[in-house]
Structures are given as structure tokens and as C-alpha cells.
PDB file of N, CA and C in Angstrom:
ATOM      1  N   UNK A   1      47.396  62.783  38.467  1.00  0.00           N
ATOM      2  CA  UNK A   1      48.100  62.875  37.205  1.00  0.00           C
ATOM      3  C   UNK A   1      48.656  64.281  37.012  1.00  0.00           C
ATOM      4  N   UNK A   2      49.665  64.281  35.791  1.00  0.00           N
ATOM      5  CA  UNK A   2      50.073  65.394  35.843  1.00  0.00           C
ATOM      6  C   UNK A   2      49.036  66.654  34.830  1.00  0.00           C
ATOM      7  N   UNK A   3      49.482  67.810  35.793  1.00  0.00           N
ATOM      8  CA  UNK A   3      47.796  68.864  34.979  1.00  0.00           C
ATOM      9  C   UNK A   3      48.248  69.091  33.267  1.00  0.00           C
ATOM     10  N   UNK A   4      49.396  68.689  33.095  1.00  0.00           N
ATOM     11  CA  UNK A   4      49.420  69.197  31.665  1.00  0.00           C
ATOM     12  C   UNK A   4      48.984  68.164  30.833  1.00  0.00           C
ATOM     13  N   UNK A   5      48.757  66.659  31.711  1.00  0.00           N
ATOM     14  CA  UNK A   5      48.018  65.635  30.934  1.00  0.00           C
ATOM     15  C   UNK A   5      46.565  66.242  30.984  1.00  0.00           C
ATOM     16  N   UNK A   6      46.152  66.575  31.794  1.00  0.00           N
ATOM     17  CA  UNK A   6      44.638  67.207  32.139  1.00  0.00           C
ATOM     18  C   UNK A   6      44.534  68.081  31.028  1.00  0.00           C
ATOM     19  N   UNK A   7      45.116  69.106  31.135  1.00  0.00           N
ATOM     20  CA  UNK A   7      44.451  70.462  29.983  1.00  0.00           C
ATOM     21  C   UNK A   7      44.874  69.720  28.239  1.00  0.00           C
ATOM     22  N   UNK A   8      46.205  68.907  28.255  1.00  0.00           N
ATOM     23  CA  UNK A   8      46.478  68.535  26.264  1.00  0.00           C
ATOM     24  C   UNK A   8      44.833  67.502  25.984  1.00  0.00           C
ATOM     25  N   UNK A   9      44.634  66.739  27.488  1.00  0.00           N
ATOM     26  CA  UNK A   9      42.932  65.781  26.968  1.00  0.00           C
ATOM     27  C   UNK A   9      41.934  66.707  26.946  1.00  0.00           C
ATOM     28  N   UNK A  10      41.940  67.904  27.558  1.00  0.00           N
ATOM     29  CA  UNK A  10      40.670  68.280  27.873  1.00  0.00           C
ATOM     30  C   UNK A  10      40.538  69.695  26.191  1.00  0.00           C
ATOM     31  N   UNK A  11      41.445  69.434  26.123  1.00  0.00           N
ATOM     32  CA  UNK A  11      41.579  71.192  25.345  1.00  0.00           C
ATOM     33  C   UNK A  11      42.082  70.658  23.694  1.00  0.00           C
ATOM     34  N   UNK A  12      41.748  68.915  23.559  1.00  0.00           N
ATOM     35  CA  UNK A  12      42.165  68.299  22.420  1.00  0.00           C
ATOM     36  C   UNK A  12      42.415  69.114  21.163  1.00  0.00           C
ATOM     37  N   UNK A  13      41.024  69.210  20.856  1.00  0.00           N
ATOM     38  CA  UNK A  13      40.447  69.767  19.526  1.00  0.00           C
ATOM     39  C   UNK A  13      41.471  71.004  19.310  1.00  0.00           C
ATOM     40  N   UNK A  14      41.269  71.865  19.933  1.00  0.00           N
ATOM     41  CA  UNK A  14      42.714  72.934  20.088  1.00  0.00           C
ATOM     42  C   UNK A  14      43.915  72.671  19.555  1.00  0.00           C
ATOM     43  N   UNK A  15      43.831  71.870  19.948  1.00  0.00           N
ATOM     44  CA  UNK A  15      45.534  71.443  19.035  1.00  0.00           C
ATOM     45  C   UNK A  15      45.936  70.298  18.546  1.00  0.00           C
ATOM     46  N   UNK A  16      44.651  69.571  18.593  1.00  0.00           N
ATOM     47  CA  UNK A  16      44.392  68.313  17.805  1.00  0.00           C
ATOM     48  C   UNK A  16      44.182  68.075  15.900  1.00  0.00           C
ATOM     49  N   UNK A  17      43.314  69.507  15.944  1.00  0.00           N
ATOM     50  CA  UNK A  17      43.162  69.521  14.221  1.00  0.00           C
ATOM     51  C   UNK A  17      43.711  70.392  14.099  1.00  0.00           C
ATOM     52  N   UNK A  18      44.908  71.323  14.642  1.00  0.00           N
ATOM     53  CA  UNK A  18      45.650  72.298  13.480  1.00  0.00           C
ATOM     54  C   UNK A  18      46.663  71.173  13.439  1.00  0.00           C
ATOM     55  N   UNK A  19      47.495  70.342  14.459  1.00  0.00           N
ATOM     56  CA  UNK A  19      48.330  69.139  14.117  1.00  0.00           C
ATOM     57  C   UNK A  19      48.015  68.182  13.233  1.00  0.00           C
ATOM     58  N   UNK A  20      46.462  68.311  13.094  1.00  0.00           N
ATOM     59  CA  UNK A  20      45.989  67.566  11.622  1.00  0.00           C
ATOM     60  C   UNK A  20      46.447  68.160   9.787  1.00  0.00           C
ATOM     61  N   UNK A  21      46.023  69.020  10.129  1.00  0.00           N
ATOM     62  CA  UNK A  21      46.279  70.138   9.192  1.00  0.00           C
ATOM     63  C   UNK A  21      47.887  70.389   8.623  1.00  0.00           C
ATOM     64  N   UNK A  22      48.913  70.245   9.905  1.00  0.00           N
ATOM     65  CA  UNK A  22      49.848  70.448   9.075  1.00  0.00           C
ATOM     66  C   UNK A  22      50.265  69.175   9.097  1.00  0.00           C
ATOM     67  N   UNK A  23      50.211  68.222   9.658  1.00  0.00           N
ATOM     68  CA  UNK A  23      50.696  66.794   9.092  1.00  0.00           C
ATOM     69  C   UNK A  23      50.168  66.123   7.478  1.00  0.00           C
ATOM     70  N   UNK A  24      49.187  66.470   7.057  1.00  0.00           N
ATOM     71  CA  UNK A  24      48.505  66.560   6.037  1.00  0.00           C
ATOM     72  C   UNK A  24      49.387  67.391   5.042  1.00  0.00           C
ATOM     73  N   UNK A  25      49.523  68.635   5.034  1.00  0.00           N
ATOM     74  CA  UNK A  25      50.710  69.506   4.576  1.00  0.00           C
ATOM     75  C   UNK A  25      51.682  69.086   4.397  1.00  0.00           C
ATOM     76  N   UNK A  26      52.347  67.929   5.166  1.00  0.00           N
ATOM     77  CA  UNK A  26      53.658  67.443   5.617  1.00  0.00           C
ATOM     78  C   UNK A  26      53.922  66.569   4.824  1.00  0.00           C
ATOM     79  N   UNK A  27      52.556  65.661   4.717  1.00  0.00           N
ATOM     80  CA  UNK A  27      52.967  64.339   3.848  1.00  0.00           C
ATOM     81  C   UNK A  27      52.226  64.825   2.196  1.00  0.00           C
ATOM     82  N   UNK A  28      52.034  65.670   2.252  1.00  0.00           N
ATOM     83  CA  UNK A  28      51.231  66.649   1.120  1.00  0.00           C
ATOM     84  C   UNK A  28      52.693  66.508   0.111  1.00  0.00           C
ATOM     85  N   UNK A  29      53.727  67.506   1.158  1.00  0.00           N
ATOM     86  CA  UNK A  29      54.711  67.731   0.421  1.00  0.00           C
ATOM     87  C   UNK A  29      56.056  66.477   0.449  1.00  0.00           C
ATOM     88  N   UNK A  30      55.794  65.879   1.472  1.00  0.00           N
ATOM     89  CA  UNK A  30      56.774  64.411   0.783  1.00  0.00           C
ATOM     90  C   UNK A  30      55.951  63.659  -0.054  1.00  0.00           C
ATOM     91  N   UNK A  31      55.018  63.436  -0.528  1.00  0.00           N
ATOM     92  CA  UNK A  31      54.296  63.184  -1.623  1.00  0.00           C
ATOM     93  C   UNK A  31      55.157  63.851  -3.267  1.00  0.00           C
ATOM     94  N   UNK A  32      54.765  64.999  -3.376  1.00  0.00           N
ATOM     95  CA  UNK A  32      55.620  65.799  -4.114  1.00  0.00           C
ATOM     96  C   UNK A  32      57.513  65.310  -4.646  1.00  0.00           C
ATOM     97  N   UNK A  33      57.841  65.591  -2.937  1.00  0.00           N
ATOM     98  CA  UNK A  33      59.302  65.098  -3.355  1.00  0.00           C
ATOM     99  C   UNK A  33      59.465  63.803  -3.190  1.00  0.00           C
ATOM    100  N   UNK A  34      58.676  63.021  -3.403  1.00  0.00           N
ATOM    101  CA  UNK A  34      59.176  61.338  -3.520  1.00  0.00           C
ATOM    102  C   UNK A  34      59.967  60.719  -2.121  1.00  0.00           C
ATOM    103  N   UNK A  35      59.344  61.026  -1.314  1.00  0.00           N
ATOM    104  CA  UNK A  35      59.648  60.731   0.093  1.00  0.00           C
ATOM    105  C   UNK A  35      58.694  60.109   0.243  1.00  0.00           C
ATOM    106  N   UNK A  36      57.981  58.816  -0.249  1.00  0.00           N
ATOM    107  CA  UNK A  36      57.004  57.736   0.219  1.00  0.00           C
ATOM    108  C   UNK A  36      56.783  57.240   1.586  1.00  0.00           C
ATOM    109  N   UNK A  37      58.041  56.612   2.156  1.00  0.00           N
ATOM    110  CA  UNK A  37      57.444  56.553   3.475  1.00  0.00           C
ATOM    111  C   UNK A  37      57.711  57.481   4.758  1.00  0.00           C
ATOM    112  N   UNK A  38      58.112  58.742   4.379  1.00  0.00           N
ATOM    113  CA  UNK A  38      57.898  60.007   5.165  1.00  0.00           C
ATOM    114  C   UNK A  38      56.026  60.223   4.942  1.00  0.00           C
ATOM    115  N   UNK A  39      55.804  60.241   3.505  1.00  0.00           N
ATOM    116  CA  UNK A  39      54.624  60.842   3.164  1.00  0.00           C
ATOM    117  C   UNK A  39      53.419  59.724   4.353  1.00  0.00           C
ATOM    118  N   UNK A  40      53.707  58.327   3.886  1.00  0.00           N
ATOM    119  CA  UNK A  40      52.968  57.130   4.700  1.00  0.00           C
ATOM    120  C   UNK A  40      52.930  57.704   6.308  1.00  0.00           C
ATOM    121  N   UNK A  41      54.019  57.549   6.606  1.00  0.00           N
ATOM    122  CA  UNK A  41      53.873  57.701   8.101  1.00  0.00           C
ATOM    123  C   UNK A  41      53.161  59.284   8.294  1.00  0.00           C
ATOM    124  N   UNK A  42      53.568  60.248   8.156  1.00  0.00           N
ATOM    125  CA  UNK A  42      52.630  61.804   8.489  1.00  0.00           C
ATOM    126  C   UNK A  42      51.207  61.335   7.797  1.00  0.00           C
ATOM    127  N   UNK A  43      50.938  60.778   6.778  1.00  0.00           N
ATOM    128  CA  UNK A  43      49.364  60.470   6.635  1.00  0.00           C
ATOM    129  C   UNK A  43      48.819  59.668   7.650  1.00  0.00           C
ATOM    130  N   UNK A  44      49.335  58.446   8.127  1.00  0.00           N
ATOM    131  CA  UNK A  44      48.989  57.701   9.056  1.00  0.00           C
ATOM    132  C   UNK A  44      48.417  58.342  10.554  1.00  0.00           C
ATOM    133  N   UNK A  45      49.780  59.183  10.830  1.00  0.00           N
ATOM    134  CA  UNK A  45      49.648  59.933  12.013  1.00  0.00           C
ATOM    135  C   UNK A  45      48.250  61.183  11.892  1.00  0.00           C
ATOM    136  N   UNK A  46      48.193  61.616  11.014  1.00  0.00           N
ATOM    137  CA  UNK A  46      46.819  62.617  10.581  1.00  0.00           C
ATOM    138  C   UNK A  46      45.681  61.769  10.747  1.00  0.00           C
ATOM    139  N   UNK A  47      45.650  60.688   9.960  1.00  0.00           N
ATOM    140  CA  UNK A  47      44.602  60.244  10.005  1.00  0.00           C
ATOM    141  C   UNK A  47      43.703  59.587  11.424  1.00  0.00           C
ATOM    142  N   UNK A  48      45.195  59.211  12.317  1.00  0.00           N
ATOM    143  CA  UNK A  48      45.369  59.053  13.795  1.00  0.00           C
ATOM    144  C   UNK A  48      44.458  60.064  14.556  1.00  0.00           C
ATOM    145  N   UNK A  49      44.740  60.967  14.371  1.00  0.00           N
ATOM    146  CA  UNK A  49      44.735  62.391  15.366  1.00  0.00           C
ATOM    147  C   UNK A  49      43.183  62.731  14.520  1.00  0.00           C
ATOM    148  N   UNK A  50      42.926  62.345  13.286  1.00  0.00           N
ATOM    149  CA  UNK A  50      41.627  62.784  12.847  1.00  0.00           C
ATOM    150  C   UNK A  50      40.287  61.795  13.602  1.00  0.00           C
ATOM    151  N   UNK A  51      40.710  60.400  13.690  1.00  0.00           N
ATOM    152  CA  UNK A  51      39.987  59.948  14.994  1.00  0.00           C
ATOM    153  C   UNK A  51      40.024  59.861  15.808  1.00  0.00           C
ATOM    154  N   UNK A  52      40.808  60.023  16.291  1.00  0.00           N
ATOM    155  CA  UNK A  52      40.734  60.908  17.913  1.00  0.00           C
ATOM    156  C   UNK A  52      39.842  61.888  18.070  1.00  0.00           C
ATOM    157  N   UNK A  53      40.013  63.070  16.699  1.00  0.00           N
ATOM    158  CA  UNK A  53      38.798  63.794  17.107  1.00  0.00           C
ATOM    159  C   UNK A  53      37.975  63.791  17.038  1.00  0.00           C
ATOM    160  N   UNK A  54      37.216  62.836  15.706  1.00  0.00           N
ATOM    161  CA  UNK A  54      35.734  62.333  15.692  1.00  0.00           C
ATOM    162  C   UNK A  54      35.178  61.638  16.972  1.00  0.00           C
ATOM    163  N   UNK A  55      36.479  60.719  17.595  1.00  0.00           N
ATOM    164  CA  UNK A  55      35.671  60.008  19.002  1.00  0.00           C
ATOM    165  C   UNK A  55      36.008  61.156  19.874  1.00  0.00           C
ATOM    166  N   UNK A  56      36.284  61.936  19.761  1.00  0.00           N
ATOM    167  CA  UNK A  56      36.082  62.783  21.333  1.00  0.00           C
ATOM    168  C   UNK A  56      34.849  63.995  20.933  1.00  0.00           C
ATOM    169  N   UNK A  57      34.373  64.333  20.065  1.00  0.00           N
ATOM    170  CA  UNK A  57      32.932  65.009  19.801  1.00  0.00           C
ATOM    171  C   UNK A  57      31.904  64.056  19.887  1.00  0.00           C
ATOM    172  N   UNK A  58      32.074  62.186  19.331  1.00  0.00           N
ATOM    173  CA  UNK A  58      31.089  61.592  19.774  1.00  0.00           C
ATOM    174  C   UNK A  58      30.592  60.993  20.648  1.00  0.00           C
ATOM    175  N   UNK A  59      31.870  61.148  21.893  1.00  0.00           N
ATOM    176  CA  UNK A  59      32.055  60.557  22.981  1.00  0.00           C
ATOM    177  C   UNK A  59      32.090  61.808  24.158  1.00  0.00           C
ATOM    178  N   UNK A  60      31.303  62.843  23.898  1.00  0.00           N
ATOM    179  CA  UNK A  60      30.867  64.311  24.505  1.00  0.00           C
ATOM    180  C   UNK A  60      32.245  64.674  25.080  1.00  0.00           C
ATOM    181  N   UNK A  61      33.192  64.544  24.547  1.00  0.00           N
ATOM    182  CA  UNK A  61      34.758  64.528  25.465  1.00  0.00           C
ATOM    183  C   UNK A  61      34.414  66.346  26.466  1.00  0.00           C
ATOM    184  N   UNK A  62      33.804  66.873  25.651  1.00  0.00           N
ATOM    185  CA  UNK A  62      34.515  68.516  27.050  1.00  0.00           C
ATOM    186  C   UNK A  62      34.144  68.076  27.789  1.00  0.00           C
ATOM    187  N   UNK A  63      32.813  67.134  28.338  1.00  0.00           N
ATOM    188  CA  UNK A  63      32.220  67.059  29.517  1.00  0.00           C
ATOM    189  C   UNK A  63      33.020  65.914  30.230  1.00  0.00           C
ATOM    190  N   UNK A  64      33.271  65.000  29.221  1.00  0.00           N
ATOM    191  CA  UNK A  64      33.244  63.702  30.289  1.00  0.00           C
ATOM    192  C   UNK A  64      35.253  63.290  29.836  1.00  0.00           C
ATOM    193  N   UNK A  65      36.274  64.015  29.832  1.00  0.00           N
ATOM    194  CA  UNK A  65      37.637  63.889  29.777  1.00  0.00           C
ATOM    195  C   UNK A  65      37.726  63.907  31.231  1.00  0.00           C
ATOM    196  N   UNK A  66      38.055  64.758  32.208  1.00  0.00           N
ATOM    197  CA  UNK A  66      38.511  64.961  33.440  1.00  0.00           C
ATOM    198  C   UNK A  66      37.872  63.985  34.371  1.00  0.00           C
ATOM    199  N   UNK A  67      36.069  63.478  34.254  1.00  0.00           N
ATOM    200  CA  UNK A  67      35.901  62.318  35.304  1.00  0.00           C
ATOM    201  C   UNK A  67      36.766  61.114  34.727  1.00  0.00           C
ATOM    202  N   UNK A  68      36.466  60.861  33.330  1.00  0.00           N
ATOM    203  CA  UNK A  68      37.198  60.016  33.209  1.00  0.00           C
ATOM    204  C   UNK A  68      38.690  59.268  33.481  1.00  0.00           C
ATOM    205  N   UNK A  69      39.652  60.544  33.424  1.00  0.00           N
ATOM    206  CA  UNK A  69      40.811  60.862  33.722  1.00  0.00           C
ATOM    207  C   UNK A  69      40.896  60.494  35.205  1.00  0.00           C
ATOM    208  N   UNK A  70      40.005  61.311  36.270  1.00  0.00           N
ATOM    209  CA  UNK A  70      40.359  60.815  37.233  1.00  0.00           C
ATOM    210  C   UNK A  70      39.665  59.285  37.840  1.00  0.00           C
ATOM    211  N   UNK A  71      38.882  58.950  37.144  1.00  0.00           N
ATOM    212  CA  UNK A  71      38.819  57.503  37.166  1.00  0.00           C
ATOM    213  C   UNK A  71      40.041  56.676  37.214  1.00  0.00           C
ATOM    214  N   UNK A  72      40.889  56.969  36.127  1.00  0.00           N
ATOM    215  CA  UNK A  72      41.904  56.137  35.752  1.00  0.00           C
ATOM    216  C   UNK A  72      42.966  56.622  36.912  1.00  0.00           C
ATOM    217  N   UNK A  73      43.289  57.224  37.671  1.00  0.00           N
ATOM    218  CA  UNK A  73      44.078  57.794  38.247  1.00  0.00           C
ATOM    219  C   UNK A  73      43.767  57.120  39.459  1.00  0.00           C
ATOM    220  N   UNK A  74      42.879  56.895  40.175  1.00  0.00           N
ATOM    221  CA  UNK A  74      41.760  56.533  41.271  1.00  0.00           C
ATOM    222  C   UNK A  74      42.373  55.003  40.983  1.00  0.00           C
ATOM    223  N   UNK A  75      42.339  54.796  40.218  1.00  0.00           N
ATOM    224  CA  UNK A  75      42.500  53.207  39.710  1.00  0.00           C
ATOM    225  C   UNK A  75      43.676  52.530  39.788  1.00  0.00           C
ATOM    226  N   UNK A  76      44.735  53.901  39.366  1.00  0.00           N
ATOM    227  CA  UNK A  76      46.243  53.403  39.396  1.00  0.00           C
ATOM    228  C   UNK A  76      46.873  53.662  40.944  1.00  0.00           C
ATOM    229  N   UNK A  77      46.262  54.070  41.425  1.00  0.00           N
ATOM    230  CA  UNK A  77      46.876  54.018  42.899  1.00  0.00           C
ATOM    231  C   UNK A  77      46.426  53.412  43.491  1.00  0.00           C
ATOM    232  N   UNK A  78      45.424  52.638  43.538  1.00  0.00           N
ATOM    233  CA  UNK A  78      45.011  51.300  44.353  1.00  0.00           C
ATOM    234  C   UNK A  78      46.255  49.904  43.721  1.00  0.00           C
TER     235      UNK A  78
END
């Protein structure tokens, strides 16, 4: 696979909850200006990316992203 798929799974949290943070911000402020389904969709997507990160702290992700990864990789070339 390609390594920049490797380091965005492995290095999630990094840039997983500040993309939380400002999507939250995002639909914070189409909230405000009456942009409803701007506001819907950036909440949706936050709330997306907010489980993602709960399952990758409960699913030990630093340790177990890269076997996994190359599991799937192992898999697609057969």
C-alpha cells in the first residue's frame, strides 16, 4: 500500500481530532448563519471522525494499525 495510507492510519488521532474540532466550528457557524444543511453535513462528518477515534483507542490502534493494514494488503494481492 501506499506509505502515506500507512502514516494518515497510524498517526490518526493527530489529525483526526483537530479535523474534529474545526468541523464542529464549521457547522458551529453555519448554524448561526442559517445554512442548515451545510451545518447537518460538517456535524455528521465530526461526529464521523469522533468515532473513528473512540474505536481506534478502543481497538489499541498505535499497536495493531500497520499488522492490520498489511493483512489487508497480503489479501489484495492474492
Amino acid at each position: 500500500m501506499d506509505p502515506l495510507i500507512y502514516f494518515l492510519a497510524e498517526h490518526y488521532p493527530w489529525w483526526g481530532i483537530p479535523l474534529v474540532l474545526i468541523l464542529g466550528e464549521t457547522a458551529n457557524h453555519f448554524r448561526r448563519t442559517g445554512r442548515r444543511w451545510s451545518m447537518v453535513i460538517c456535524a455528521v462528518l465530526a461526529l464521523g471522525f469522533i468515532a473513528l477515534t473512540v474505536i481506534y483507542f478502543v481497538k489499541d490502534g498505535f499497536f495493531e494499525t500497520r499488522p492490520t493494514l498489511q493483512k489487508m494488503e497480503r489479501a489484495i494481492e492474492r
